[in-house]
PDB file of N, CA and C in Angstrom:
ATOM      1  N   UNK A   1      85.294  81.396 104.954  1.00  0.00           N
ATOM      2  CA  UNK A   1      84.976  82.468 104.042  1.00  0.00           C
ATOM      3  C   UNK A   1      83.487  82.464 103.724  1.00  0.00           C
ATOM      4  N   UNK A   2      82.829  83.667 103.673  1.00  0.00           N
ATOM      5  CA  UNK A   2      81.385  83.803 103.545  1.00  0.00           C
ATOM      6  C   UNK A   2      80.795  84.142 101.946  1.00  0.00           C
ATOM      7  N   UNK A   3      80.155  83.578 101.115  1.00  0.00           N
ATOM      8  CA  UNK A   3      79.862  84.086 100.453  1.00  0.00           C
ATOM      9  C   UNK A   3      79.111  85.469  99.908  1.00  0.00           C
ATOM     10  N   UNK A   4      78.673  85.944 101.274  1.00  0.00           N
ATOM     11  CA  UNK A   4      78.016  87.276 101.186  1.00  0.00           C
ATOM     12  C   UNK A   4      76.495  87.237 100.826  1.00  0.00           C
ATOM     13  N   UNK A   5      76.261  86.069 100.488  1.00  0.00           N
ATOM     14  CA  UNK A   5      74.626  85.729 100.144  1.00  0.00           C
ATOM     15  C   UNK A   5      74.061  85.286 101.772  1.00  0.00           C
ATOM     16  N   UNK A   6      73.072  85.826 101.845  1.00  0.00           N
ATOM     17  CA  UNK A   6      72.412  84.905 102.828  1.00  0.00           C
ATOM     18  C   UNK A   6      70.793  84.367 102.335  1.00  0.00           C
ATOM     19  N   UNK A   7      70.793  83.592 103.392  1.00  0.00           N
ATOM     20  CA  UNK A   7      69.252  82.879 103.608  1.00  0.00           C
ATOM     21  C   UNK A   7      68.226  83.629 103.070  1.00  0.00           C
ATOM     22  N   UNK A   8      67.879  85.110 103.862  1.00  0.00           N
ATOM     23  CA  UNK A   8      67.049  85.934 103.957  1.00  0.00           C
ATOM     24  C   UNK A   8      67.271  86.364 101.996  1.00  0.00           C
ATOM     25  N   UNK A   9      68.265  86.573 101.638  1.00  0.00           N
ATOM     26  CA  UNK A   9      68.580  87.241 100.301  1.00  0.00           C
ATOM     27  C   UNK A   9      67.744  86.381  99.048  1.00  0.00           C
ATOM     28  N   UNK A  10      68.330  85.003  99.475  1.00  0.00           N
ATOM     29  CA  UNK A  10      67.531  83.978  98.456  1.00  0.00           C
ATOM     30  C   UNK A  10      66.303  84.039  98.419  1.00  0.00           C
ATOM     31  N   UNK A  11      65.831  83.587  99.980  1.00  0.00           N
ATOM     32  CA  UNK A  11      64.315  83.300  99.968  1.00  0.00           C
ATOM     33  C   UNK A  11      63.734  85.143  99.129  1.00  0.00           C
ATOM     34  N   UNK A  12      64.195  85.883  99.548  1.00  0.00           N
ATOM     35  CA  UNK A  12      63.766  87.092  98.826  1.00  0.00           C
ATOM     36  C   UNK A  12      63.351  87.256  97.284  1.00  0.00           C
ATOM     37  N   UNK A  13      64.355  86.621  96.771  1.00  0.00           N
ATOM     38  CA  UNK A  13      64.329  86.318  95.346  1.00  0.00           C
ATOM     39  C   UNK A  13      63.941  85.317  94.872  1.00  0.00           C
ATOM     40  N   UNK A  14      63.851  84.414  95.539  1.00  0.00           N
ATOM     41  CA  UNK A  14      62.915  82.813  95.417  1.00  0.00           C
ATOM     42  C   UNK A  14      61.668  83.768  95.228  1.00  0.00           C
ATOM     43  N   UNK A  15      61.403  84.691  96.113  1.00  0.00           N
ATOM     44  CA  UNK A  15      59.429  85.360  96.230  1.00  0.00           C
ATOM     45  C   UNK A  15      59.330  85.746  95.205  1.00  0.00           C
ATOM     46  N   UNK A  16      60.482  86.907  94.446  1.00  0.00           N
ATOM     47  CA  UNK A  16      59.712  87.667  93.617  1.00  0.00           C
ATOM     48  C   UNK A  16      60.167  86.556  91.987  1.00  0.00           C
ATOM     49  N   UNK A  17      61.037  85.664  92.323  1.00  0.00           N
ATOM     50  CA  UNK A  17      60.736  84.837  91.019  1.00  0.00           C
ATOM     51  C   UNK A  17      59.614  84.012  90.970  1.00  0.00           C
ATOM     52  N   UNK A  18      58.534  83.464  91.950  1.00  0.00           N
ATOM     53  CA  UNK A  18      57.573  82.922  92.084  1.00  0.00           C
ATOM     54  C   UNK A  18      56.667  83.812  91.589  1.00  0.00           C
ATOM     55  N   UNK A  19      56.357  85.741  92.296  1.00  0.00           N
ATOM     56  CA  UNK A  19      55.563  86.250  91.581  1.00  0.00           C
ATOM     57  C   UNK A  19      55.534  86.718  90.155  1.00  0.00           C
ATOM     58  N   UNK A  20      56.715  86.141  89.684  1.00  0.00           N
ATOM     59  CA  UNK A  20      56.581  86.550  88.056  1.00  0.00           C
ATOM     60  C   UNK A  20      56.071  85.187  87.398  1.00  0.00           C
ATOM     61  N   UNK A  21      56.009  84.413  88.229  1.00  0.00           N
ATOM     62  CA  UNK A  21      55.848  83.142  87.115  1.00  0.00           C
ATOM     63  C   UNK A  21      54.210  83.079  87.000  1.00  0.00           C
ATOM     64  N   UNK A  22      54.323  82.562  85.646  1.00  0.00           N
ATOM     65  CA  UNK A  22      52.653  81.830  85.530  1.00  0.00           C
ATOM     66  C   UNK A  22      52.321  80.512  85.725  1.00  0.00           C
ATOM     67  N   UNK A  23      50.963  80.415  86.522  1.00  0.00           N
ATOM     68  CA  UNK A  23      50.605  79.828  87.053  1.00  0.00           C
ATOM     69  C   UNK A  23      50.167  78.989  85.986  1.00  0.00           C
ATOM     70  N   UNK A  24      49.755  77.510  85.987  1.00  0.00           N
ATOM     71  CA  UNK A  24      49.692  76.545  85.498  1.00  0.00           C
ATOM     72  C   UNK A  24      48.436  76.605  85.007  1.00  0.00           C
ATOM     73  N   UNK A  25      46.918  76.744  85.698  1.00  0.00           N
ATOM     74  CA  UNK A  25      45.671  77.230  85.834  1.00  0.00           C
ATOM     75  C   UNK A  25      45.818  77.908  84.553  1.00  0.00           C
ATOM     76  N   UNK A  26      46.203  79.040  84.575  1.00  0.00           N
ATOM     77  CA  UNK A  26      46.216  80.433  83.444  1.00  0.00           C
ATOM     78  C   UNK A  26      47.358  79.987  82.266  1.00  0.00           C
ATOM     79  N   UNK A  27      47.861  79.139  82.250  1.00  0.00           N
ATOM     80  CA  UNK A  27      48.633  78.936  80.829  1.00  0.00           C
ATOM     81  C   UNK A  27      47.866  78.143  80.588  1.00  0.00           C
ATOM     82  N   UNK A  28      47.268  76.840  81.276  1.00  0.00           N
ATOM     83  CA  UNK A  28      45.884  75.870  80.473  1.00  0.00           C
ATOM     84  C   UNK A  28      44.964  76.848  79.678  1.00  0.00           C
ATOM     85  N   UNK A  29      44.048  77.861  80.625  1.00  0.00           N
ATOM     86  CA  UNK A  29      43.426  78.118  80.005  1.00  0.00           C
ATOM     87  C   UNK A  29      43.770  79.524  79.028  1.00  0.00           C
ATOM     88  N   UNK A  30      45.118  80.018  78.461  1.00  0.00           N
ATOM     89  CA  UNK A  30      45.395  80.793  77.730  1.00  0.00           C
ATOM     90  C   UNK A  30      45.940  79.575  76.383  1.00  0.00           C
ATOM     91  N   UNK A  31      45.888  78.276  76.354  1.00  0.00           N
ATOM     92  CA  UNK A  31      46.491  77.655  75.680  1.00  0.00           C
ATOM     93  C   UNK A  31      45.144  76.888  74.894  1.00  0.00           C
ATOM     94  N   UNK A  32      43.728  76.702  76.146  1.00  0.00           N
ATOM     95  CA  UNK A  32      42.164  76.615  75.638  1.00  0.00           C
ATOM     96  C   UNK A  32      41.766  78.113  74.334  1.00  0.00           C
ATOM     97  N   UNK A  33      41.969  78.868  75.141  1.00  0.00           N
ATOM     98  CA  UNK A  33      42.086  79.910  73.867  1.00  0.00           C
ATOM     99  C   UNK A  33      42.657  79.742  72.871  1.00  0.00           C
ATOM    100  N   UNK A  34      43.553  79.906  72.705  1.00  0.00           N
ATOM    101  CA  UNK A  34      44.419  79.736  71.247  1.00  0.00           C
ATOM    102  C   UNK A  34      43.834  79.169  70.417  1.00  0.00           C
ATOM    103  N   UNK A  35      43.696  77.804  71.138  1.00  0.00           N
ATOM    104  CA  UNK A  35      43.082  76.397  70.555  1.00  0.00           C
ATOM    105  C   UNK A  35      41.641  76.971  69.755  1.00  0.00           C
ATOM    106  N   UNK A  36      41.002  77.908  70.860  1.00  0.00           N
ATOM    107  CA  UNK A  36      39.196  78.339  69.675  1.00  0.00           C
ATOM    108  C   UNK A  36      39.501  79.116  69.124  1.00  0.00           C
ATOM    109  N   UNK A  37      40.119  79.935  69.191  1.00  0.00           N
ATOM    110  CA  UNK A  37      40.295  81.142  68.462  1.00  0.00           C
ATOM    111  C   UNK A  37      41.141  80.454  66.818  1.00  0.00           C
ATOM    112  N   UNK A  38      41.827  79.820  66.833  1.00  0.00           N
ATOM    113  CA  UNK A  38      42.684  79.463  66.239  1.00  0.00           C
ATOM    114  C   UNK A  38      41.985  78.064  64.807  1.00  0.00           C
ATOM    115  N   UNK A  39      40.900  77.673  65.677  1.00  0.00           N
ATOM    116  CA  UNK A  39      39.606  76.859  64.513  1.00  0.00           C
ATOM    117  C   UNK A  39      38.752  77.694  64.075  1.00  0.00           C
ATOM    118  N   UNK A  40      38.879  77.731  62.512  1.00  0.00           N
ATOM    119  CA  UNK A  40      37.654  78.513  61.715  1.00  0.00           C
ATOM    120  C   UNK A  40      36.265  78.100  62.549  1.00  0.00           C
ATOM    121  N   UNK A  41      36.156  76.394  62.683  1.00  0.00           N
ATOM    122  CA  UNK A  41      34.666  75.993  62.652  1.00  0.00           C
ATOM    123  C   UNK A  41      33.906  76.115  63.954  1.00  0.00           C
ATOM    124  N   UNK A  42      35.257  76.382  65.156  1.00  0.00           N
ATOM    125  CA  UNK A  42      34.650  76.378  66.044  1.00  0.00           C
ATOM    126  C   UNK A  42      34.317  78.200  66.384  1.00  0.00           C
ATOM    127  N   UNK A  43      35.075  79.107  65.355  1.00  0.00           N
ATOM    128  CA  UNK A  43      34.680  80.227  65.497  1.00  0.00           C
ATOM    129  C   UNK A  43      33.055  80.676  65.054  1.00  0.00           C
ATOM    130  N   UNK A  44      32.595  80.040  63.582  1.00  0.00           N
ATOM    131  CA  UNK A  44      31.840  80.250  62.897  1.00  0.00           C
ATOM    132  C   UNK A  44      30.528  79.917  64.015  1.00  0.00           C
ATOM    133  N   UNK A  45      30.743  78.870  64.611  1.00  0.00           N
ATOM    134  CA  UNK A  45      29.891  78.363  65.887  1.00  0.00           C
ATOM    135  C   UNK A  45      29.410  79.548  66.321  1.00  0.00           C
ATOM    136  N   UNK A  46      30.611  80.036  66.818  1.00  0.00           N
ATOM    137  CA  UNK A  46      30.452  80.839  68.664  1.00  0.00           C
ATOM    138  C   UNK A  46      29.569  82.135  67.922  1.00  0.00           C
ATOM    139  N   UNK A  47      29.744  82.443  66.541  1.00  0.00           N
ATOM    140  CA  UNK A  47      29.365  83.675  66.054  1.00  0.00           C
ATOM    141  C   UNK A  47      28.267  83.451  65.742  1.00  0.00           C
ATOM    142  N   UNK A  48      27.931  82.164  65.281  1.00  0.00           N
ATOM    143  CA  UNK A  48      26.390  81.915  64.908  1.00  0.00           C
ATOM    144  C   UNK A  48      25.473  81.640  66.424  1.00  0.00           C
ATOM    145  N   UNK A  49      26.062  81.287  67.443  1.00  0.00           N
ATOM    146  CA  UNK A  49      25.192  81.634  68.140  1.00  0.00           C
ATOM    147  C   UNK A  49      25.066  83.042  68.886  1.00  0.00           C
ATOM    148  N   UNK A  50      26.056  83.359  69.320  1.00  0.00           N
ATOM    149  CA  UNK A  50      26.110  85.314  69.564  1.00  0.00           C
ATOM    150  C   UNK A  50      25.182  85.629  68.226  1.00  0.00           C
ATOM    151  N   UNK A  51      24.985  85.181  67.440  1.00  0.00           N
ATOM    152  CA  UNK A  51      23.387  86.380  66.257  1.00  0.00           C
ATOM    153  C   UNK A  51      21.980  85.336  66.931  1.00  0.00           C
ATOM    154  N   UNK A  52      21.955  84.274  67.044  1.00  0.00           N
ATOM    155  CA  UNK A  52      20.282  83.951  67.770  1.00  0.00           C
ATOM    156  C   UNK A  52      20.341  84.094  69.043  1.00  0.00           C
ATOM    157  N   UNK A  53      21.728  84.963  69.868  1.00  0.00           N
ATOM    158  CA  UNK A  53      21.402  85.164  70.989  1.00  0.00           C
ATOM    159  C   UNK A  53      20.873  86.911  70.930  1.00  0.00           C
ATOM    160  N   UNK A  54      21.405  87.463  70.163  1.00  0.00           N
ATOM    161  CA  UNK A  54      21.548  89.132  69.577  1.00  0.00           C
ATOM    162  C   UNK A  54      19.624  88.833  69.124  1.00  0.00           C
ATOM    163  N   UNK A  55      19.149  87.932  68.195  1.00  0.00           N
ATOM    164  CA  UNK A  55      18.051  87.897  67.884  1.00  0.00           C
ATOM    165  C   UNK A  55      16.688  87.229  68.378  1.00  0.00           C
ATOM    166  N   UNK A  56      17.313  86.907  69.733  1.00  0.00           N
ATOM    167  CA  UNK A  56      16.267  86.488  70.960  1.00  0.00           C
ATOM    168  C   UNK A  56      15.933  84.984  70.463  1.00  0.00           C
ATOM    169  N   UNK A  57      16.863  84.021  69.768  1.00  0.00           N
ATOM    170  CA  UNK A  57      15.938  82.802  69.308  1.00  0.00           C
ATOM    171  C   UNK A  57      17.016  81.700  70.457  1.00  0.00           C
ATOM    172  N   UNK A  58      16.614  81.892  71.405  1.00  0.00           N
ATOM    173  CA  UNK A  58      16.884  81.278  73.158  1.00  0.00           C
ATOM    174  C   UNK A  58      15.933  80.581  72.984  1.00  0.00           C
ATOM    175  N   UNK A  59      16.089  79.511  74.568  1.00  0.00           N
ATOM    176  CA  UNK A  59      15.082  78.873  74.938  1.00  0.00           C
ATOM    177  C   UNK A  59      15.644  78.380  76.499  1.00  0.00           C
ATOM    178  N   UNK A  60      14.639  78.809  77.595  1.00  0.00           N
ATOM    179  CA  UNK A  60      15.052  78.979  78.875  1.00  0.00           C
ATOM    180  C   UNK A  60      15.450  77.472  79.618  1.00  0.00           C
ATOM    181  N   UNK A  61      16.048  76.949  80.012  1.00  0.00           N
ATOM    182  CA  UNK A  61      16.418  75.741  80.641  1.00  0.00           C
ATOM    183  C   UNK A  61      16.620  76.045  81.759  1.00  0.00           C
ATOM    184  N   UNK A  62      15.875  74.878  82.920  1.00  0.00           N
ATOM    185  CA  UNK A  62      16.079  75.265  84.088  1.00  0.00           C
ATOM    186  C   UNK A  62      16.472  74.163  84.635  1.00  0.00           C
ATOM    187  N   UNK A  63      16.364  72.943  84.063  1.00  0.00           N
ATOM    188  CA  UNK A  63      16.267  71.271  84.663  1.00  0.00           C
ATOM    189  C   UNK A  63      16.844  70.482  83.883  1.00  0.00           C
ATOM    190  N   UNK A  64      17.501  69.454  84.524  1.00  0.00           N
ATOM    191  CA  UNK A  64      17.739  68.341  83.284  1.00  0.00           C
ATOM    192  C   UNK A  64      16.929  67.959  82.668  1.00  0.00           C
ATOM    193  N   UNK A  65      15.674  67.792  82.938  1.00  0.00           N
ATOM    194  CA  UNK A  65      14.519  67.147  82.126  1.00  0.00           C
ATOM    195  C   UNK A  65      14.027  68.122  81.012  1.00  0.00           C
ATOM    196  N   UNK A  66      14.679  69.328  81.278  1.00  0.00           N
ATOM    197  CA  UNK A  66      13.728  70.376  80.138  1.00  0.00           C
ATOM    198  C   UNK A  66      15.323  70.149  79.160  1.00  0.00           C
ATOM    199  N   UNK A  67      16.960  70.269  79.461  1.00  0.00           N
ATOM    200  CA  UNK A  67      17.669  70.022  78.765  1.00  0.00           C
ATOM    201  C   UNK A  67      17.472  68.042  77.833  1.00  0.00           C
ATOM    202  N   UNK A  68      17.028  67.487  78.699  1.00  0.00           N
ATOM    203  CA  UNK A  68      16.700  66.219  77.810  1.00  0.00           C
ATOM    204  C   UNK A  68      15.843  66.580  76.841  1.00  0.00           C
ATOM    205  N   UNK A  69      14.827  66.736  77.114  1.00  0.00           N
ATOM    206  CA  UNK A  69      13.246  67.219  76.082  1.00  0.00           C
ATOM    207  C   UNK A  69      14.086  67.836  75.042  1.00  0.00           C
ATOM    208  N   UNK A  70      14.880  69.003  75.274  1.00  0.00           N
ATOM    209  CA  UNK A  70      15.440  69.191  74.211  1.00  0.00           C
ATOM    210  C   UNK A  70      16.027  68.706  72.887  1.00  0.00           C
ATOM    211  N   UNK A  71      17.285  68.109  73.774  1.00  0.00           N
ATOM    212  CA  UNK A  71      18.165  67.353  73.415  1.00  0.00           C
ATOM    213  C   UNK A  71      17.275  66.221  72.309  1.00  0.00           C
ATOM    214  N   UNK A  72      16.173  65.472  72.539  1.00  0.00           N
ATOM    215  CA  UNK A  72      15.527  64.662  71.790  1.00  0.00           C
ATOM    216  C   UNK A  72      14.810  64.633  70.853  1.00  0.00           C
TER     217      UNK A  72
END
């Protein structure tokens, strides 16, 4: 007696349940989100620098040695 399923039927539906799933990659980094969005302090950050980037107070880095100089 045959069950009426075949090979071809599964693997078919094996595909399109693979293309609905999310990928591991994209739930890490939808789960990195949450995580900033979700801290006051690390918001207050990102906003305080988006205004000295809005108000040109940058400073160009091209090298590790100009990021050290900094840094010190």
């Amino acid at each position: 007696m045959s069950s009426g399923v075949t090979i071809d039927e599964i693997y078919k539906e094996v595909k399109k349940i693979r293309a609905d799933m999310v990928r591991r990659e994209d739930l890490e980094a939808l789960t990195d989100t949450v995580e900033i969005l979700s801290n006051p302090a690390t918001m207050q950050l990102i906003r305080r620098c988006d205004e000295d980037i809005r108000c040109g107070r940058t400073k160009e880095i091209s090298s590790v040695d100009d990021l050290l100089r900094e840094c010190s």
